[in-house]
N, C-alpha and C. Protein backbone atom coordinates (compact mmCIF):
# COMPACT_ATOMS: atom_id res chain seq x y z
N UNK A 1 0.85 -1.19 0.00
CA UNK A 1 0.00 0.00 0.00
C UNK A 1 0.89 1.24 0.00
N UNK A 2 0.93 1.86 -0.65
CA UNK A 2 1.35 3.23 -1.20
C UNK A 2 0.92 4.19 0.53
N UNK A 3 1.71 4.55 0.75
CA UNK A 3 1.98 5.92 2.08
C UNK A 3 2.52 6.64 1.53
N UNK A 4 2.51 8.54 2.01
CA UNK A 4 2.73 9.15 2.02
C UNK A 4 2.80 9.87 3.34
N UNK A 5 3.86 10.42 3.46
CA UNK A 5 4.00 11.39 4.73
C UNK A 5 4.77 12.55 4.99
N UNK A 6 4.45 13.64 5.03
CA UNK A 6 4.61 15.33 4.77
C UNK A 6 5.33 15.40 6.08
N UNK A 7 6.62 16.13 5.88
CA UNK A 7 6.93 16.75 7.40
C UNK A 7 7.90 18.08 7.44
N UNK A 8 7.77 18.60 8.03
CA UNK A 8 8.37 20.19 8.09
C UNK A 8 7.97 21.45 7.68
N UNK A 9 6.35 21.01 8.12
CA UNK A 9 5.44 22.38 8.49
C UNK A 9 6.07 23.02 9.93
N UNK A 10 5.20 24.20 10.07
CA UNK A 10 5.49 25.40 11.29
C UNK A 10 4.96 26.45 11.32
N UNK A 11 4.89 27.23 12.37
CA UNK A 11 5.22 28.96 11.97
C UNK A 11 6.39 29.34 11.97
N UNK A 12 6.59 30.08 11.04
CA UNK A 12 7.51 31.01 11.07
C UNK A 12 7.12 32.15 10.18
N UNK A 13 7.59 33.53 10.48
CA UNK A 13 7.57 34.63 10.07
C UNK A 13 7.58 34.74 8.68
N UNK A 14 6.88 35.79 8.29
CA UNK A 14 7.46 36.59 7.35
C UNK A 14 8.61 36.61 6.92
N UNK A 15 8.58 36.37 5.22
CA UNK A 15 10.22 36.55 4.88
C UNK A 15 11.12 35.41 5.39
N UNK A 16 10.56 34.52 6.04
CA UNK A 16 11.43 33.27 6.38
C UNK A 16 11.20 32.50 5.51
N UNK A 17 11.79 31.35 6.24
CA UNK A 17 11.86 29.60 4.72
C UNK A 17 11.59 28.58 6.06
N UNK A 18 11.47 27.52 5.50
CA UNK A 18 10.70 26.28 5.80
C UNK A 18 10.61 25.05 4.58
N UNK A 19 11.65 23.89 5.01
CA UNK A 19 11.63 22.94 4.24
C UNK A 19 10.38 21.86 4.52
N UNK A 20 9.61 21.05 2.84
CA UNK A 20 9.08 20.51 3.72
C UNK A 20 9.48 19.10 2.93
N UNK A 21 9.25 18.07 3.68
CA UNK A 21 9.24 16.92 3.22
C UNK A 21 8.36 16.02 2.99
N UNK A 22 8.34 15.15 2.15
CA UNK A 22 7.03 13.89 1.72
C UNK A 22 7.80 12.46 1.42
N UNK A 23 7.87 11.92 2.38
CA UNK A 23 8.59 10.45 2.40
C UNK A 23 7.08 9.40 1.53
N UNK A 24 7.72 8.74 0.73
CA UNK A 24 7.21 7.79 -0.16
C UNK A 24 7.14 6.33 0.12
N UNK A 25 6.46 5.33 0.28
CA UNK A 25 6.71 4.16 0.73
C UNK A 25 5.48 3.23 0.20
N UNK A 26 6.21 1.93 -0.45
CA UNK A 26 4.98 1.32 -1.02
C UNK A 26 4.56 1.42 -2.78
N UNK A 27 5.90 2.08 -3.07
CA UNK A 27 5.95 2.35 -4.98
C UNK A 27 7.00 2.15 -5.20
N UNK A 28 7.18 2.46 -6.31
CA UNK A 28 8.30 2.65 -6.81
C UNK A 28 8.50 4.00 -6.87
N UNK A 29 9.01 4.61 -6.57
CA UNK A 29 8.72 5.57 -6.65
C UNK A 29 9.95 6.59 -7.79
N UNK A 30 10.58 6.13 -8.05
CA UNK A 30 11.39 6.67 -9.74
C UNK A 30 10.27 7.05 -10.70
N UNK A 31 9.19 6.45 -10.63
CA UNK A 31 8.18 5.93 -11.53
C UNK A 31 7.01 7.39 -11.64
N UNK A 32 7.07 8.15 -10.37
CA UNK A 32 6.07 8.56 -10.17
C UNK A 32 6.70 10.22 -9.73
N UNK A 33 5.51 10.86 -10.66
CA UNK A 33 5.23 12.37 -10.62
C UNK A 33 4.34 12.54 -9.21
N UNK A 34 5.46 13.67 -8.68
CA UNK A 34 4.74 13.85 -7.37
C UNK A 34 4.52 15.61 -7.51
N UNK A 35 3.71 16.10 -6.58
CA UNK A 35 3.01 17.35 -6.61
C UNK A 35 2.83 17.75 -5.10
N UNK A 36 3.08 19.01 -4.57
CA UNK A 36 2.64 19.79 -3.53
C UNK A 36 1.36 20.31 -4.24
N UNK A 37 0.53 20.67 -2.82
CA UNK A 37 -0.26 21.43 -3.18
C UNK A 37 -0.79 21.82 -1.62
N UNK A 38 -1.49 22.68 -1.55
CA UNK A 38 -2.23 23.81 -0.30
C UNK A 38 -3.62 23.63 -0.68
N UNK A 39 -3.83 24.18 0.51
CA UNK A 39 -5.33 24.51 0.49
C UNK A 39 -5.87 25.44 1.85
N UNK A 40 -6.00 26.67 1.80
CA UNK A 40 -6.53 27.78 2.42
C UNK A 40 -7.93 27.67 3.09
N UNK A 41 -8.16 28.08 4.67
CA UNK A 41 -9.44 27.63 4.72
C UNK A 41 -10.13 28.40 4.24
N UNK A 42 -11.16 27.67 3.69
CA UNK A 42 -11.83 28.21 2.91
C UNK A 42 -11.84 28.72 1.58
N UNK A 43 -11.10 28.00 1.01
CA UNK A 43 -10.44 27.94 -0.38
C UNK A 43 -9.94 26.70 -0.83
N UNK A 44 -10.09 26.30 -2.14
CA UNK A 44 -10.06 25.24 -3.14
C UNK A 44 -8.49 24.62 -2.76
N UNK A 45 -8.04 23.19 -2.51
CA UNK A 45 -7.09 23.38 -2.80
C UNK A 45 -6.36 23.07 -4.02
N UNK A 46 -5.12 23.65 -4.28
CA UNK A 46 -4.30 24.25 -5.61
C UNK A 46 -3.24 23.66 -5.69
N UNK A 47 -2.39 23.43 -6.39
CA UNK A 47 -1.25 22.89 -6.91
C UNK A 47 -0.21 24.39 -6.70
N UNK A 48 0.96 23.60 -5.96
CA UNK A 48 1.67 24.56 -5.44
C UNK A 48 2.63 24.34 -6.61
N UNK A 49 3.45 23.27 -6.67
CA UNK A 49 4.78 22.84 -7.61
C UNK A 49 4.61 21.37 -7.68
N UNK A 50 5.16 20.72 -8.84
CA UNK A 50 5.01 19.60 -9.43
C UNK A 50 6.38 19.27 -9.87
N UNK A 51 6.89 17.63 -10.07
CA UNK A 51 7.67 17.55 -10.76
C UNK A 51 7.39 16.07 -11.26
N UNK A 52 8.11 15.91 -12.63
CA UNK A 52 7.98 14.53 -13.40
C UNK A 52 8.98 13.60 -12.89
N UNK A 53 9.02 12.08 -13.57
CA UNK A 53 9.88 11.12 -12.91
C UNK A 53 10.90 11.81 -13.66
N UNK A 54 11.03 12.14 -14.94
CA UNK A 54 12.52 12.89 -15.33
C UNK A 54 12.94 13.97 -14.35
N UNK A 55 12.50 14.64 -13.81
CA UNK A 55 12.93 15.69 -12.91
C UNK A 55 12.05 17.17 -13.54
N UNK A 56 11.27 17.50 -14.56
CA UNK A 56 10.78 18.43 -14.55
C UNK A 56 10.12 18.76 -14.01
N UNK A 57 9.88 20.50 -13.58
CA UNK A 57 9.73 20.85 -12.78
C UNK A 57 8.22 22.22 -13.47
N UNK A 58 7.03 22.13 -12.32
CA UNK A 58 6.20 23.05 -12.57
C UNK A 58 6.06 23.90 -11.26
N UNK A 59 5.37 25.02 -11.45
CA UNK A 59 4.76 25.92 -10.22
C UNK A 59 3.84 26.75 -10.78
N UNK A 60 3.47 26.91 -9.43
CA UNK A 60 2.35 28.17 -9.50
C UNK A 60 3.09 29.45 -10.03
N UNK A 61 2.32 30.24 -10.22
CA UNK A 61 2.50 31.78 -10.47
C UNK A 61 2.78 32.32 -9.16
N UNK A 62 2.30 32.13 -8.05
CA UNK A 62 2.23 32.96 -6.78
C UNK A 62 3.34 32.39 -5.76
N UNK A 63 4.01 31.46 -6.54
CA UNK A 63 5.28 30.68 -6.15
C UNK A 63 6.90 30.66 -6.47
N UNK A 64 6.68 31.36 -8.29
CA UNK A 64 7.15 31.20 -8.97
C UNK A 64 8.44 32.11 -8.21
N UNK A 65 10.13 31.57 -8.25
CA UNK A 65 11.11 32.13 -7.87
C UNK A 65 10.99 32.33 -6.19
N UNK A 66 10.45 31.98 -5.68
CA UNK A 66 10.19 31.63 -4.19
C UNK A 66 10.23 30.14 -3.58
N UNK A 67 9.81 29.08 -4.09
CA UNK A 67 9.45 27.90 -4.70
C UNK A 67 10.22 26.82 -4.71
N UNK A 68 11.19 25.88 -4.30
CA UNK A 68 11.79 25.07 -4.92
C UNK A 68 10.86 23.71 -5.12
N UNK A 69 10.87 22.64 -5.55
CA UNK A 69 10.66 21.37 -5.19
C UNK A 69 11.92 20.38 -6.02
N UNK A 70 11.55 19.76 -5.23
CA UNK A 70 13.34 18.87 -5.50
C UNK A 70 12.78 16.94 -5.07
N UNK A 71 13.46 16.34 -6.07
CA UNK A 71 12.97 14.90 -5.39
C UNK A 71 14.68 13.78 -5.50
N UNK A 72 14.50 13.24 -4.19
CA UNK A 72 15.75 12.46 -4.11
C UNK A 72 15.21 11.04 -4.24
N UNK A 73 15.44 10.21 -5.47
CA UNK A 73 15.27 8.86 -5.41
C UNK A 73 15.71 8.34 -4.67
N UNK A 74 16.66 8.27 -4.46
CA UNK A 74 17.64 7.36 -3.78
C UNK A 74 16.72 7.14 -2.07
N UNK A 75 15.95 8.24 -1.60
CA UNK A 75 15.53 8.29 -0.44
C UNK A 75 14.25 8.84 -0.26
N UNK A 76 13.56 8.00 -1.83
CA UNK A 76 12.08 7.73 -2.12
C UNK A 76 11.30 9.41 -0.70
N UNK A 77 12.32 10.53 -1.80
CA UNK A 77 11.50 11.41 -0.99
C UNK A 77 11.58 12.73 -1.81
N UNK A 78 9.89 13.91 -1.92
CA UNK A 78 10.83 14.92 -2.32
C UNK A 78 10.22 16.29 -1.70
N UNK A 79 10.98 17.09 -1.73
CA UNK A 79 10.74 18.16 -1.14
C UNK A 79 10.65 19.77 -1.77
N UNK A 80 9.92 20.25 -0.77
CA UNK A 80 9.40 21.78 -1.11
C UNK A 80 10.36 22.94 -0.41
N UNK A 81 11.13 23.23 -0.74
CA UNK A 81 12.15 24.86 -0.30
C UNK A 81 11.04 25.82 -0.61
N UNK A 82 10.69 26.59 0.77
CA UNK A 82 9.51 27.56 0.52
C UNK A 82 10.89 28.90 1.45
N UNK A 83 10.81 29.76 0.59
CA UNK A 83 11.78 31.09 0.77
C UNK A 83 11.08 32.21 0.51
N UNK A 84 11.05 32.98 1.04
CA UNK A 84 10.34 34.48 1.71
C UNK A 84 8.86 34.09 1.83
N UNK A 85 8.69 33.79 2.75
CA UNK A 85 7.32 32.85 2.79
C UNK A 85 6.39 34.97 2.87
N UNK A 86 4.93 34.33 2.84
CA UNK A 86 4.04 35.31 2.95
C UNK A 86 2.86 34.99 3.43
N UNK A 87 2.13 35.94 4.15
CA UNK A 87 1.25 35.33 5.21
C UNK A 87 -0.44 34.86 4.76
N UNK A 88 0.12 35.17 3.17
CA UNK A 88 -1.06 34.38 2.04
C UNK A 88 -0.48 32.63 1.58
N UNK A 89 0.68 32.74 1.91
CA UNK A 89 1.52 30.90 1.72
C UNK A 89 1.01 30.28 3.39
N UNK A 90 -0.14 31.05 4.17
CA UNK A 90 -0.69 29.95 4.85
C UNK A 90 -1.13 29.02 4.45
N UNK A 91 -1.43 27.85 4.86
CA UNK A 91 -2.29 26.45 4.34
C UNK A 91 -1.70 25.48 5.05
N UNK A 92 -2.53 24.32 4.42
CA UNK A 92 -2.05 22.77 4.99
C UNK A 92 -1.60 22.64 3.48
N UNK A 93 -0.46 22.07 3.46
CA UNK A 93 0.01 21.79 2.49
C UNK A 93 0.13 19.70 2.79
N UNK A 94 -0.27 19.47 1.16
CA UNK A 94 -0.11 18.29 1.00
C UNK A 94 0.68 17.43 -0.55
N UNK A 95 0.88 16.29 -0.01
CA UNK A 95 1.86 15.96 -1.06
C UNK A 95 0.99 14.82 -1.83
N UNK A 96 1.07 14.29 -3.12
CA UNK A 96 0.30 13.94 -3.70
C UNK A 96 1.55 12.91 -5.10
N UNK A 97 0.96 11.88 -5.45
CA UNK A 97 1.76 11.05 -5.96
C UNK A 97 1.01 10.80 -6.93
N UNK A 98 1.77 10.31 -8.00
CA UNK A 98 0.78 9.96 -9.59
C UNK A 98 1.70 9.09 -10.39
N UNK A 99 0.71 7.68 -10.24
CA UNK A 99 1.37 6.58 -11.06
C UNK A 99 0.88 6.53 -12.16
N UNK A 100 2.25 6.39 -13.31
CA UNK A 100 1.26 6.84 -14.75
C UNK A 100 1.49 5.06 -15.37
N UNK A 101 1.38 4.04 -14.21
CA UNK A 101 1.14 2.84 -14.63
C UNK A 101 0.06 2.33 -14.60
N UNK A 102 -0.51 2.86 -13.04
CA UNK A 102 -1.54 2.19 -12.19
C UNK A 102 -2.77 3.81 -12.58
N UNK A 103 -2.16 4.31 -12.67
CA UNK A 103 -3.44 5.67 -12.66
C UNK A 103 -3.26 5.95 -11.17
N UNK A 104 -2.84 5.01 -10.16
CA UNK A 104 -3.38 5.71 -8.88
C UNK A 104 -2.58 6.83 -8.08
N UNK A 105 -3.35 7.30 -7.56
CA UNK A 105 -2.46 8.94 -7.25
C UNK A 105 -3.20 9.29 -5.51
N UNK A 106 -2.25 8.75 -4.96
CA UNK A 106 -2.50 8.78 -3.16
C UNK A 106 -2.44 10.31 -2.83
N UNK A 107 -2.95 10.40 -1.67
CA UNK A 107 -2.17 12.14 -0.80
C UNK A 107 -1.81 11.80 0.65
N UNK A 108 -0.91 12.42 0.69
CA UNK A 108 -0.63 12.48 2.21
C UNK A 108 -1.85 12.73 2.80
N UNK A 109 -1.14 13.53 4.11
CA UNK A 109 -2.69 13.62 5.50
C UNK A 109 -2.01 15.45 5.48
N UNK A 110 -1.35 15.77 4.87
CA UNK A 110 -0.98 16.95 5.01
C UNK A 110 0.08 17.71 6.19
N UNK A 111 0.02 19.27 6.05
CA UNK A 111 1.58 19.38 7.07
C UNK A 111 0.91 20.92 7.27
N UNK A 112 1.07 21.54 7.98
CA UNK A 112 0.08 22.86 8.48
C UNK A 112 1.18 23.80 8.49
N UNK A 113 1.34 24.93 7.19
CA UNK A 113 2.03 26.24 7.46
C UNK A 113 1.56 27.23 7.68
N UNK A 114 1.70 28.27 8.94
CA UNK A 114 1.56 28.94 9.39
C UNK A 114 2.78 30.41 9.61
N UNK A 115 2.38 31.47 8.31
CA UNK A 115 3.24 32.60 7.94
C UNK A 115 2.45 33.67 8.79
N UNK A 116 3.59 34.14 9.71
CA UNK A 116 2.65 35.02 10.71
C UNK A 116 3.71 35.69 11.54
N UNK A 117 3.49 37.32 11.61
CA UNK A 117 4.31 37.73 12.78
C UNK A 117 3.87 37.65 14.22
């Protein structure tokens, strides 16, 4: 069974950074396009940054050059570099997996950022 698990939410300020992580377990996971994404209460949630099993890489507009996402095979994990955060990059952010064998595409349980002085 395919798990997912998000870690290195927080508060922190304004203008700070916050790594986050999404450990993979139960795929293969070379195989598979994984995706951040948020969701605001009270708002839809959105696709933050994406990347393919080659390593390409997507984002939002409201992300764009702020943004990293990065994935390490080797340690079936990948992660979000969030830099000058803003107190609209609140959300639960969640990580999301997509097998383009199986079709199936799990989500974490999510990771709670909190941008706030």
């Amino acid at each position: 069974q395919v798990q997912l698990v998000e870690s290195g939410g927080g508060l922190v300020q304004p203008g700070g950074s916050l790594r986050l992580s999404c450990a993979v377990s139960g795929s293969i996971f070379s195989i598979l396009a994984m995706g951040w994404y948020r969701q605001a209460p009270g708002k839809q949630r959105e696709l933050v940054a994406s990347t393919t099993s080659g390593g390409s890489t997507n984002y939002a507009d409201s992300v764009k050059g702020r943004f990293t996402i990065s994935r390490d095979n080797a340690k079936n994990t990948v992660y979000l570099q969030m830099n000058s955060l803003k107190p609209e990059d609140t959300a639960v952010y969640y990580c999301n997996a997509f097998n383009p064998l199986s079709g199936f595409s799990p989500w974490g349980r999510g990771t709670q950022v909190t941008v706030s002085s």
